[in-house]
Protein backbone atom coordinates (compact mmCIF):
# COMPACT_ATOMS: atom_id res chain seq x y z
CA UNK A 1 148.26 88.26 133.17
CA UNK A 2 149.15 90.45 136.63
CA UNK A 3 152.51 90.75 137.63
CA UNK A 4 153.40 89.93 141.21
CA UNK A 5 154.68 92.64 143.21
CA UNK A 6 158.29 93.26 144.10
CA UNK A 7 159.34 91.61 147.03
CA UNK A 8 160.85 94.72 148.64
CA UNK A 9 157.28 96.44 148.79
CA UNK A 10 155.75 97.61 152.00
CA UNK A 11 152.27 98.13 152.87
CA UNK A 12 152.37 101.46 154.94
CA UNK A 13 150.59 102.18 157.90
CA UNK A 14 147.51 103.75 158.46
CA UNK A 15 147.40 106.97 159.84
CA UNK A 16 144.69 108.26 162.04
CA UNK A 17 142.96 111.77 160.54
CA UNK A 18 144.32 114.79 161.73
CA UNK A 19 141.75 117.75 162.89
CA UNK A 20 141.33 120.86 160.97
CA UNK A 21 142.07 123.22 163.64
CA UNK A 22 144.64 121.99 165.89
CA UNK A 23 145.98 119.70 163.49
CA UNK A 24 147.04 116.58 166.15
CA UNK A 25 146.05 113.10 165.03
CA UNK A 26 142.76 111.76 166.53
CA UNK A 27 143.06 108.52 167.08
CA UNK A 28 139.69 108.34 168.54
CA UNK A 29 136.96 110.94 168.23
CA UNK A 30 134.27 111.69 170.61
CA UNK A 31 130.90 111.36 169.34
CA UNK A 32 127.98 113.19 171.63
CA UNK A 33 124.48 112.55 171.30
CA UNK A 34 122.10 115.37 171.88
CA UNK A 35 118.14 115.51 171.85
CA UNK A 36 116.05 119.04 171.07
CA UNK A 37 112.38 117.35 171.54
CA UNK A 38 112.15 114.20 169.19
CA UNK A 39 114.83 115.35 167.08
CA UNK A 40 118.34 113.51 167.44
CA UNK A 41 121.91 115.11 167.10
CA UNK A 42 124.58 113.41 167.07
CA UNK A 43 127.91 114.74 166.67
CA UNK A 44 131.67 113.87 165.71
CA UNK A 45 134.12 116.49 167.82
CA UNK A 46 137.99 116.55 167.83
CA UNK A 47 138.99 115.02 171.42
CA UNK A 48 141.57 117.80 171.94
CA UNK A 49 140.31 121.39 170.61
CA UNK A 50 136.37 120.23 170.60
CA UNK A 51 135.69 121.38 167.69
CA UNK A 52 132.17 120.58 165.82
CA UNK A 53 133.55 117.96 163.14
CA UNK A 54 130.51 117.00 161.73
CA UNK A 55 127.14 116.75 162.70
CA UNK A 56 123.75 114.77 162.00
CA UNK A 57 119.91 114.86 162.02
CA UNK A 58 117.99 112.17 162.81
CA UNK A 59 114.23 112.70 162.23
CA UNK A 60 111.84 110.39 164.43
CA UNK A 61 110.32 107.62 162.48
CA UNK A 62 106.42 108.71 161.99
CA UNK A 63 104.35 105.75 163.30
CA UNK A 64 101.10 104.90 160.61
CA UNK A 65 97.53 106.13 162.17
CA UNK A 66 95.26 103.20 163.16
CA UNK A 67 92.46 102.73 160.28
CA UNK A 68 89.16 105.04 162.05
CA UNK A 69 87.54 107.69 162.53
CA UNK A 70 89.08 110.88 160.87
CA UNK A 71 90.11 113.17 163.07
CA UNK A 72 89.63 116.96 163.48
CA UNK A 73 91.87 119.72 162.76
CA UNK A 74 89.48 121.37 165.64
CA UNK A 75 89.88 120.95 169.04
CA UNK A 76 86.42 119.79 170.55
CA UNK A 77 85.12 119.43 174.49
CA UNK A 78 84.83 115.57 175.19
């Protein structure tokens, strides 16, 4: 059996995070993309300070070889 809460209760607010470094409240962070080759970065920053909140690696998905010939480590003239 659960007992109702009291009537007088409040839910409170949410609060956005604050950052680390400057400590203001971020109610919106910036996320940047960034691309080195095929690999992707994309990062969470503080809008204010810019500092590197967090950051990710995405590896390119490896497509499957088409069933054939085996191919050479070697190099060879066509």
């Amino acid at each position: 059996m659960s007992t109702p809460p009291p009537a007088e209760s409040k839910v409170s607010e949410l609060r956005p995070p604050s950052c680390p470094k400057c400590g203001k409240q971020m109610p919106i962070i910036a996320l940047y993309p960034y691309q080195i080759g095929s690999l992707i970065l994309p990062s969470v920053q503080c809008p204010f300070c810019g500092v590197l909140l967090q950051m990710f690696i995405i590896l390119p998905q490896q497509v499957p070889a088409e069933p054939g010939e085996p191919k050479s480590p070697l190099w060879k003239p066509s």
